[in-house]
PDB file of N, CA and C in Angstrom:
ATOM      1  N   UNK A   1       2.294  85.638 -18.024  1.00  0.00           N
ATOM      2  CA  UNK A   1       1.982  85.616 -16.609  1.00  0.00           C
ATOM      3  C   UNK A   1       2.720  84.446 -15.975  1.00  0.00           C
ATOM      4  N   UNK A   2       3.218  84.553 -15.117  1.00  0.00           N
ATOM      5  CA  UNK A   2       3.783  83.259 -13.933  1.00  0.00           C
ATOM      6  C   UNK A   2       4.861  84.162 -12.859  1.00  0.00           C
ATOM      7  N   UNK A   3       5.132  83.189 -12.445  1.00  0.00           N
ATOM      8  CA  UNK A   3       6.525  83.112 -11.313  1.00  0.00           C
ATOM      9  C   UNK A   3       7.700  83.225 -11.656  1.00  0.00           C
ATOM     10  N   UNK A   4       8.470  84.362 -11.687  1.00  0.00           N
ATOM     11  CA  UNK A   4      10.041  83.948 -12.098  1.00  0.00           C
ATOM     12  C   UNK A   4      11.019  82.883 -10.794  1.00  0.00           C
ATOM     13  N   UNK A   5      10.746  84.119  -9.385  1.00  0.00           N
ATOM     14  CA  UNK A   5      11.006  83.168  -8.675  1.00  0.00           C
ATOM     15  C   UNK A   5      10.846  81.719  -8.182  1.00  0.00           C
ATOM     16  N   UNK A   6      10.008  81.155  -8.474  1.00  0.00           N
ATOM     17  CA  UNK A   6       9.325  79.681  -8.347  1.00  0.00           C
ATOM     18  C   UNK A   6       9.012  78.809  -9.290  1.00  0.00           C
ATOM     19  N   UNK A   7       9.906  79.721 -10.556  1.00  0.00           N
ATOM     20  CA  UNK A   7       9.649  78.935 -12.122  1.00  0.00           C
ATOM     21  C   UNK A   7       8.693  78.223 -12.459  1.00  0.00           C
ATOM     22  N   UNK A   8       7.425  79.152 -12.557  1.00  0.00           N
ATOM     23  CA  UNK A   8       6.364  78.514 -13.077  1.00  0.00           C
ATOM     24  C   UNK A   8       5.640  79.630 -14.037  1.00  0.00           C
ATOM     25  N   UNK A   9       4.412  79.243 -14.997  1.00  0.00           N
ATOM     26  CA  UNK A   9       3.834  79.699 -15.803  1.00  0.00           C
ATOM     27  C   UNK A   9       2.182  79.921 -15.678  1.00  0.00           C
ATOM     28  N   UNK A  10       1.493  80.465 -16.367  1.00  0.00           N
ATOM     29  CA  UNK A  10       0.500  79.940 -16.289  1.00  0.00           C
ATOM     30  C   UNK A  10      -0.234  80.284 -17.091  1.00  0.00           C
ATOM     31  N   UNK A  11      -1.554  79.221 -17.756  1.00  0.00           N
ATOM     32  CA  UNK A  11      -1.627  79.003 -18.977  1.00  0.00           C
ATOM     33  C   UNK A  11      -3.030  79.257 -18.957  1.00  0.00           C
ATOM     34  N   UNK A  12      -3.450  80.346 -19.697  1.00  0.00           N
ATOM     35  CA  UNK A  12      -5.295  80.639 -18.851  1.00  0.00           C
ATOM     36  C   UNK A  12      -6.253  79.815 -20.275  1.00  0.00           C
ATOM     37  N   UNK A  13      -7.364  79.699 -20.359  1.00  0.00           N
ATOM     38  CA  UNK A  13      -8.040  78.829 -20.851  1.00  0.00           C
ATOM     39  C   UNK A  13      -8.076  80.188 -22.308  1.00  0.00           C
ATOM     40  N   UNK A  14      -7.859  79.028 -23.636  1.00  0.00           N
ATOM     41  CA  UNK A  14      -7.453  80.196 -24.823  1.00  0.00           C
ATOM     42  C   UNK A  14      -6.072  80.248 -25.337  1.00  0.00           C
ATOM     43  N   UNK A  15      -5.639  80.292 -24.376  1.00  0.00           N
ATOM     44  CA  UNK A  15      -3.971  81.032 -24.393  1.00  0.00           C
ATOM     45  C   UNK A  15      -3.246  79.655 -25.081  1.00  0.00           C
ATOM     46  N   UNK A  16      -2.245  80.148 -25.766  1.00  0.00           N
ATOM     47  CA  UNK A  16      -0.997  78.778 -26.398  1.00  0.00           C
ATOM     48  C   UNK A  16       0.153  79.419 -25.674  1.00  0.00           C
ATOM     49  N   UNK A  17       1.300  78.663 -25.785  1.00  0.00           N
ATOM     50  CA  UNK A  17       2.692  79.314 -25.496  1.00  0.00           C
ATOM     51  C   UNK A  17       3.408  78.367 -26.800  1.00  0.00           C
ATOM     52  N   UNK A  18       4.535  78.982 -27.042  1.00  0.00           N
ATOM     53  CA  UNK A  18       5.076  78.824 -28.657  1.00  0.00           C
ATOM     54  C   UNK A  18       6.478  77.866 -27.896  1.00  0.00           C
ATOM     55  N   UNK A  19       6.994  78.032 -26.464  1.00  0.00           N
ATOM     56  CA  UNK A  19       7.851  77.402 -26.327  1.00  0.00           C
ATOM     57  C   UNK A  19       7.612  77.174 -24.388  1.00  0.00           C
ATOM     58  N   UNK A  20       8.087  76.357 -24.256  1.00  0.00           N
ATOM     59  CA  UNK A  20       8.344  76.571 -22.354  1.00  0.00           C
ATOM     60  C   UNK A  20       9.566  75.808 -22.088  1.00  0.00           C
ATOM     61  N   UNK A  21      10.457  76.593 -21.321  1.00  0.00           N
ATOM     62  CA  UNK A  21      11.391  76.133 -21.193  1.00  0.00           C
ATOM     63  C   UNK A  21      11.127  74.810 -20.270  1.00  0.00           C
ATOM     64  N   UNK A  22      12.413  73.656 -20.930  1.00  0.00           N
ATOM     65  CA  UNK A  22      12.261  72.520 -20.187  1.00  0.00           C
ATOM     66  C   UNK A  22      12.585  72.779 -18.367  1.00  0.00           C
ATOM     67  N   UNK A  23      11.155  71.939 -17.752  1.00  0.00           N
ATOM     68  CA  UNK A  23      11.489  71.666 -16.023  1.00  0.00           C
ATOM     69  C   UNK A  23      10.865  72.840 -15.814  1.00  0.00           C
ATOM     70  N   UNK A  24      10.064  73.873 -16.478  1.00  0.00           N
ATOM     71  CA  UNK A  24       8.933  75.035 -16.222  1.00  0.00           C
ATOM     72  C   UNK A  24       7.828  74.378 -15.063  1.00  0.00           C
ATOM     73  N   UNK A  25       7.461  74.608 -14.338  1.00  0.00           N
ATOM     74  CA  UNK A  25       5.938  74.618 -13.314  1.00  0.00           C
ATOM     75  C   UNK A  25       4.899  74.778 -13.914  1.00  0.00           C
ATOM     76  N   UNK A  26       3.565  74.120 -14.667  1.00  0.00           N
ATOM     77  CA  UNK A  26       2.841  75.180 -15.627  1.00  0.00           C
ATOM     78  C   UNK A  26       1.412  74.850 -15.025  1.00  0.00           C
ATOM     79  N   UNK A  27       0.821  76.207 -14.736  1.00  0.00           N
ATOM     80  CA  UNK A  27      -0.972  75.836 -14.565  1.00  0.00           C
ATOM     81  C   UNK A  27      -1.449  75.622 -16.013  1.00  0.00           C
ATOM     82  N   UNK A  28      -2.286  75.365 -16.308  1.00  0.00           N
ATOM     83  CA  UNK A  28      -3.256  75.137 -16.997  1.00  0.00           C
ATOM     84  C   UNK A  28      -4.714  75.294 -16.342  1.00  0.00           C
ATOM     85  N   UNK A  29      -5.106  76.369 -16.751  1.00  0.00           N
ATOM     86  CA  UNK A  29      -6.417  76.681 -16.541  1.00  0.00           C
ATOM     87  C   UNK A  29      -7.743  75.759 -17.289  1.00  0.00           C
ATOM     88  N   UNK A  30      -8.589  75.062 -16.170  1.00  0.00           N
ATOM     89  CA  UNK A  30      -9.545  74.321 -16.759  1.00  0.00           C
ATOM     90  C   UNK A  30     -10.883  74.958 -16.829  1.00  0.00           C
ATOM     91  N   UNK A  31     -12.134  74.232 -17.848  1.00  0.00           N
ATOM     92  CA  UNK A  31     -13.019  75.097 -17.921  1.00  0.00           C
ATOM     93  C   UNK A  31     -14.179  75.119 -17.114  1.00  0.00           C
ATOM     94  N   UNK A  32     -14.858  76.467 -16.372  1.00  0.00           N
ATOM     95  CA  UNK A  32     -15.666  76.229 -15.557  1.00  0.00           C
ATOM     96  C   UNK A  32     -16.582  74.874 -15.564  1.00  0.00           C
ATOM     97  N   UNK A  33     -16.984  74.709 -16.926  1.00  0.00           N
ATOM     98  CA  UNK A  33     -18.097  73.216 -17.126  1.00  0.00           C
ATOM     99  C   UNK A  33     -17.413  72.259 -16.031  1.00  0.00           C
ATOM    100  N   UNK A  34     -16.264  72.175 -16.364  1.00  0.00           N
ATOM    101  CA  UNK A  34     -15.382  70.855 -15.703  1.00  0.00           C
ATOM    102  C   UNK A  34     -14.900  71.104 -14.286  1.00  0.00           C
ATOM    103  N   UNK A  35     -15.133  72.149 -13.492  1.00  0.00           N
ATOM    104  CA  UNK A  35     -15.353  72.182 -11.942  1.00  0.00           C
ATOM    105  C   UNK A  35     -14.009  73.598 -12.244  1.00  0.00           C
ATOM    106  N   UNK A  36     -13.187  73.735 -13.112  1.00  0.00           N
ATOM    107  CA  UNK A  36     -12.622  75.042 -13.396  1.00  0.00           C
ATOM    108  C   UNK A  36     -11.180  74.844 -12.178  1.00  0.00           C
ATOM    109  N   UNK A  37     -10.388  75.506 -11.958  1.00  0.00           N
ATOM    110  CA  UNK A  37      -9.596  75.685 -10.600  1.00  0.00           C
ATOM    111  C   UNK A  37      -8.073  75.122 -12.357  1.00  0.00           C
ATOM    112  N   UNK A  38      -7.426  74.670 -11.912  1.00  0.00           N
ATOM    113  CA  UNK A  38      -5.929  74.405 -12.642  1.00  0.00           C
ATOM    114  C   UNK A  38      -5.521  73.231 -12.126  1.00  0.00           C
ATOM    115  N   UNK A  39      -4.808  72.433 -13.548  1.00  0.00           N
ATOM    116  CA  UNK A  39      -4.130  71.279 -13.498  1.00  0.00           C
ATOM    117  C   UNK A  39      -2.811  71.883 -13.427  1.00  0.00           C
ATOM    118  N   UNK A  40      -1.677  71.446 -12.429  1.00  0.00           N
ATOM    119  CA  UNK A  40      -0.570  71.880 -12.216  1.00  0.00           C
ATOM    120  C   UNK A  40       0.668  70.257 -12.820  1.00  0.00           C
ATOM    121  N   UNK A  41       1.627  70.360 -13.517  1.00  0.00           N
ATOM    122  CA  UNK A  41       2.791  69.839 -13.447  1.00  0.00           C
ATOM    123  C   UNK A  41       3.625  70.504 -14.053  1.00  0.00           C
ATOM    124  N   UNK A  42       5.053  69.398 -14.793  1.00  0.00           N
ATOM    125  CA  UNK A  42       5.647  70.034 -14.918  1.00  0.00           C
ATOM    126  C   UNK A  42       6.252  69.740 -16.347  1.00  0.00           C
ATOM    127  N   UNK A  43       6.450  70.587 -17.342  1.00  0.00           N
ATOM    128  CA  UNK A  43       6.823  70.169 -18.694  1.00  0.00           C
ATOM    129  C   UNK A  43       8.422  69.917 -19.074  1.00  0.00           C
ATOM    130  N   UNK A  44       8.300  69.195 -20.177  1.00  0.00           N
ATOM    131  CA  UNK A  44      10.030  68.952 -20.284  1.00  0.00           C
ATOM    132  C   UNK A  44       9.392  68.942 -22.203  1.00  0.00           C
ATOM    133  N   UNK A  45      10.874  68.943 -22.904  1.00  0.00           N
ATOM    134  CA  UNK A  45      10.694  68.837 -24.570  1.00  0.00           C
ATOM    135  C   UNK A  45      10.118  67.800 -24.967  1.00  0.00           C
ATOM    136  N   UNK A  46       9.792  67.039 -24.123  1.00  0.00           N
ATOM    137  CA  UNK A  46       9.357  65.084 -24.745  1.00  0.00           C
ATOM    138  C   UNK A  46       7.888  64.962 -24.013  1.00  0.00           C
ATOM    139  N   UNK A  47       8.115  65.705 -22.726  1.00  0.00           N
ATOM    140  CA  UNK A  47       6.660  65.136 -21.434  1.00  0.00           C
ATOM    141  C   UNK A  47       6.273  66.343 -21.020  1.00  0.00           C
ATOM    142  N   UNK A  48       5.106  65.633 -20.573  1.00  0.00           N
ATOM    143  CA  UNK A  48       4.322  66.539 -19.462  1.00  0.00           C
ATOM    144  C   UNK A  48       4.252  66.017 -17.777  1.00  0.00           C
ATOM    145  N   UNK A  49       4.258  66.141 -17.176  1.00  0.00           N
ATOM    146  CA  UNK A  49       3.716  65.102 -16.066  1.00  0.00           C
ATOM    147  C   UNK A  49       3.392  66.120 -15.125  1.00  0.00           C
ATOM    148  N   UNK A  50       2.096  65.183 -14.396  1.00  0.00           N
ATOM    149  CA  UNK A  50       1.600  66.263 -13.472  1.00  0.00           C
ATOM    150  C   UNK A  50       1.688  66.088 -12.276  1.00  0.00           C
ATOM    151  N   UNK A  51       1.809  67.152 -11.893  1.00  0.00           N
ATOM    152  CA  UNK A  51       2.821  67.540 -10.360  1.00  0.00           C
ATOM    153  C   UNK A  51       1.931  66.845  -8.949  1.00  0.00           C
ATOM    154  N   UNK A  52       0.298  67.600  -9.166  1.00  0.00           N
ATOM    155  CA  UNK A  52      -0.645  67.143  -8.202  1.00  0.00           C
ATOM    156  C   UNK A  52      -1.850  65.991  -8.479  1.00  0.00           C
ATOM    157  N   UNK A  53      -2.225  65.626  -8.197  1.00  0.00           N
ATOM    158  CA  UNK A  53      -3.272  64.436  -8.961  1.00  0.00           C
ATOM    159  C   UNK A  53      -4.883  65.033  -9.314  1.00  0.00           C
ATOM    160  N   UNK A  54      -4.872  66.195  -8.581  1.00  0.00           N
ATOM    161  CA  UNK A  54      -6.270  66.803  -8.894  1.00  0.00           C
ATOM    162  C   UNK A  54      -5.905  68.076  -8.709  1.00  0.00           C
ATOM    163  N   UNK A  55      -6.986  68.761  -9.762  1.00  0.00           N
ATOM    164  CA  UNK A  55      -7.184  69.827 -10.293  1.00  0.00           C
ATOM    165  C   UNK A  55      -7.007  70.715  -8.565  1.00  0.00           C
ATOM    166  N   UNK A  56      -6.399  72.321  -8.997  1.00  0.00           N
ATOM    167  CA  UNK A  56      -6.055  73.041  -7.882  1.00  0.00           C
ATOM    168  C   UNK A  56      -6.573  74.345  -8.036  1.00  0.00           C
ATOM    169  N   UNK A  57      -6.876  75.188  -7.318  1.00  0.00           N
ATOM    170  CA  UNK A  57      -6.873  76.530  -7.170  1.00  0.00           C
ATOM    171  C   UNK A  57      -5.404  77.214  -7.417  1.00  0.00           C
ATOM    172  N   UNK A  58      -5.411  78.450  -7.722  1.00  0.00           N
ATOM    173  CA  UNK A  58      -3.700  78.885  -8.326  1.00  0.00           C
ATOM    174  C   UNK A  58      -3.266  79.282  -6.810  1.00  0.00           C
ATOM    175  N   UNK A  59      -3.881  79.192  -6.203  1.00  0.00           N
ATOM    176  CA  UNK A  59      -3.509  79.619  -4.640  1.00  0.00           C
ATOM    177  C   UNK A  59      -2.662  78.515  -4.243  1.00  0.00           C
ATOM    178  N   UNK A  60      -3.426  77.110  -4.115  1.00  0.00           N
ATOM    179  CA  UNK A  60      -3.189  75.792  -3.129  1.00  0.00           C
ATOM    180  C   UNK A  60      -2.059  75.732  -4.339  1.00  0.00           C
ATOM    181  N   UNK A  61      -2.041  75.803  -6.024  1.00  0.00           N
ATOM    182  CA  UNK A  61      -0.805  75.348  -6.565  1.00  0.00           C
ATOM    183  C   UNK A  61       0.973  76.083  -6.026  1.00  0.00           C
ATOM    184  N   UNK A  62       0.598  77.996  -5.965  1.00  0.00           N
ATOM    185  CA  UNK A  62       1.487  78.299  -5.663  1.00  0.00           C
ATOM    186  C   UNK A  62       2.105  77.875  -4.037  1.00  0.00           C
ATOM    187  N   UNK A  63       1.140  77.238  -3.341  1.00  0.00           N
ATOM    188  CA  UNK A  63       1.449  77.649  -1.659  1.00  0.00           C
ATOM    189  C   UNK A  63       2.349  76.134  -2.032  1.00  0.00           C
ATOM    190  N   UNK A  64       1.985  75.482  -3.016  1.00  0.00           N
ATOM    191  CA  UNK A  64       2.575  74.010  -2.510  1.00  0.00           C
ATOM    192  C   UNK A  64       3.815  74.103  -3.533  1.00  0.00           C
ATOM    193  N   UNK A  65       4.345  74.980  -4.643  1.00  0.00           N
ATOM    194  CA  UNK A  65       5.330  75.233  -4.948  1.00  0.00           C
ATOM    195  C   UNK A  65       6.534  75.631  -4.156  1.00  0.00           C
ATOM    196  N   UNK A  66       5.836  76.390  -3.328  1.00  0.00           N
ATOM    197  CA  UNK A  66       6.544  77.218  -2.004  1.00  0.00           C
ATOM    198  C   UNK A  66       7.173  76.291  -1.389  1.00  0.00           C
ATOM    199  N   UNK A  67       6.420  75.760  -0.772  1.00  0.00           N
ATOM    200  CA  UNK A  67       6.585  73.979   0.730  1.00  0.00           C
ATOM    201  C   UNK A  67       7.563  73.376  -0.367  1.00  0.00           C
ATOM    202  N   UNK A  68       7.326  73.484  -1.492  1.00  0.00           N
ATOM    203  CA  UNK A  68       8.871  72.535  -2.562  1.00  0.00           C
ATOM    204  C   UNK A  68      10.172  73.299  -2.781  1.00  0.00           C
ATOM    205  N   UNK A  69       9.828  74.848  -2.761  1.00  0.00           N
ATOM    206  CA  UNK A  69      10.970  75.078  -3.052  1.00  0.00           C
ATOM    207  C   UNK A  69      11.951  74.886  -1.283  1.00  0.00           C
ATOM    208  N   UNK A  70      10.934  75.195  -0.253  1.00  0.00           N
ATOM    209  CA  UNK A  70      11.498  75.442   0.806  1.00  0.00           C
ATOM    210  C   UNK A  70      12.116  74.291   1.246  1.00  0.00           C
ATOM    211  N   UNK A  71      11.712  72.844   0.912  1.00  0.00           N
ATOM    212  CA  UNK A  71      12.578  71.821   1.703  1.00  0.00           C
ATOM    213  C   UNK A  71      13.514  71.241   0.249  1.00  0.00           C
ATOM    214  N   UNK A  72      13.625  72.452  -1.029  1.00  0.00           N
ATOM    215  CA  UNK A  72      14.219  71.196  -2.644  1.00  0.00           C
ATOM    216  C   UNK A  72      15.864  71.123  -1.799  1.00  0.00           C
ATOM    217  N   UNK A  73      16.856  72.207  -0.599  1.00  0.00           N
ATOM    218  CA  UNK A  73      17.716  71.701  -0.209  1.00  0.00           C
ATOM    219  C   UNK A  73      17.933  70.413   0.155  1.00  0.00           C
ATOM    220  N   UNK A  74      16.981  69.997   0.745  1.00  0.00           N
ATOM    221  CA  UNK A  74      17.320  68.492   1.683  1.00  0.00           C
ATOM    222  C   UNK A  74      17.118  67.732   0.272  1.00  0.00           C
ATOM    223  N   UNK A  75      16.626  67.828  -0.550  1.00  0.00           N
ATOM    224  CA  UNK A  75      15.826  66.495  -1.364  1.00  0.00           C
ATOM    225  C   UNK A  75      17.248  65.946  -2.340  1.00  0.00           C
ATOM    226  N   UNK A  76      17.114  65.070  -2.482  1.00  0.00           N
ATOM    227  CA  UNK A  76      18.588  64.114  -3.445  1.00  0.00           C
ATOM    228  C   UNK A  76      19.901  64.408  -2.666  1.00  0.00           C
ATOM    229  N   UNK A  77      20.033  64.777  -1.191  1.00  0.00           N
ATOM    230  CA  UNK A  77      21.229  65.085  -0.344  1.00  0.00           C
ATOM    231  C   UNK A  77      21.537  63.527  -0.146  1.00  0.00           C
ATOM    232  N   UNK A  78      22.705  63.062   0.053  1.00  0.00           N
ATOM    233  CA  UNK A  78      23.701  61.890   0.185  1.00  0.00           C
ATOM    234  C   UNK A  78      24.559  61.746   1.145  1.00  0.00           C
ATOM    235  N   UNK A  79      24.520  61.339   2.219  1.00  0.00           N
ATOM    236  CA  UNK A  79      24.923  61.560   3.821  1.00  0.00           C
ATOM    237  C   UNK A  79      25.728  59.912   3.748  1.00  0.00           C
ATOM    238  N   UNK A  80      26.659  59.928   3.651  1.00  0.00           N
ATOM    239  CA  UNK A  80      27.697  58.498   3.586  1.00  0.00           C
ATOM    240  C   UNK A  80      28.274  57.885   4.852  1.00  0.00           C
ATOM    241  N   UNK A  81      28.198  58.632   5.723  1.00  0.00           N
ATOM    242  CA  UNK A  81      28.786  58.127   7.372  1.00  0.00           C
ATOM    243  C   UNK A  81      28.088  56.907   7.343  1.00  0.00           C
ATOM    244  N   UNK A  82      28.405  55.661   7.727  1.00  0.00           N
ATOM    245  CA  UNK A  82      28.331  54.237   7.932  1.00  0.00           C
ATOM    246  C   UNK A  82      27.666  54.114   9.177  1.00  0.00           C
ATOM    247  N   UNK A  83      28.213  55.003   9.828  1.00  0.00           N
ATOM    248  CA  UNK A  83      28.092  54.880  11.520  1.00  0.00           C
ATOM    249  C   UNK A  83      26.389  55.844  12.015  1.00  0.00           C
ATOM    250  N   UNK A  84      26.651  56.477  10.713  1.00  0.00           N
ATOM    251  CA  UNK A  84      25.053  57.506  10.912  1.00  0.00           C
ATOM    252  C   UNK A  84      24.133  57.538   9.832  1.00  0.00           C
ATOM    253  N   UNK A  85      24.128  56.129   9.275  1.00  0.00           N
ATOM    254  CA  UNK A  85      23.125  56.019   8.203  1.00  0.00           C
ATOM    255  C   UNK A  85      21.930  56.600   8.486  1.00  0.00           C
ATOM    256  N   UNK A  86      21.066  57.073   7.645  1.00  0.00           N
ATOM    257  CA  UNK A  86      19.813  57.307   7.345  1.00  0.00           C
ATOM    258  C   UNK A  86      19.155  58.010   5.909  1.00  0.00           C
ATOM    259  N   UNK A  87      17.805  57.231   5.855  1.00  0.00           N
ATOM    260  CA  UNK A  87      17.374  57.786   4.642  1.00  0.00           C
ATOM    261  C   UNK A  87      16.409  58.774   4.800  1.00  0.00           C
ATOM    262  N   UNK A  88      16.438  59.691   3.735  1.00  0.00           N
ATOM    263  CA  UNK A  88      15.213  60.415   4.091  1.00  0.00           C
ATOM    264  C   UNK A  88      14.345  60.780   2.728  1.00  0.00           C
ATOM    265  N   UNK A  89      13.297  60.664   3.386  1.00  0.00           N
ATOM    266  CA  UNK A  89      11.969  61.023   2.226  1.00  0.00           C
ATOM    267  C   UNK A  89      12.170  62.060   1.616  1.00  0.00           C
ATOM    268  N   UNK A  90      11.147  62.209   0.272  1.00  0.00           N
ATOM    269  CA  UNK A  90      10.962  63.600   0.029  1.00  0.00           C
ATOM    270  C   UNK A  90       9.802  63.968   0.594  1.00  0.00           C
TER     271      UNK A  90
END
């Protein structure tokens, strides 16, 4: 189960995966006892790190994948004009 377009996975409570490709999106489904909804980040061969700081609904995870993929153009862009410096956030 996951996203091809938005490269993500998702990992329901039970379930293993045998490999995930590195820079994957991955839910992790938590257990109702523990308020339930999904821990979202993002895996690499060495790490894990997580994307949001608290647990999400698969809804609020995909809508905010979306809002990332839609502005990932602007993000690490390098604008060198001297005369028109500016930085910009992610």
């Amino acid at each position: 189960m996951g996203g091809k377009d938005l490269g993500f996975d998702v990992v329901l409570r039970g379930q293993t995966r045998n490999h995930i490709i590195p820079g994957t999106y991955v839910f992790f489904q938590r257990l109702k006892e523990h308020g339930g909804g999904f821990w979202l980040g993002q895996a690499y061969d060495d790490w894990f790190g997580f994307t949001l700081e608290a647990p999400v609904s698969l809804r609020q995870g995909i809508e905010y994948l979306m809002s990332l993929r839609s502005i990932e153009p602007q993000l690490g862009g390098f604008h060198d004009d001297v005369d028109d410096f500016f930085l910009r956030s992610p």
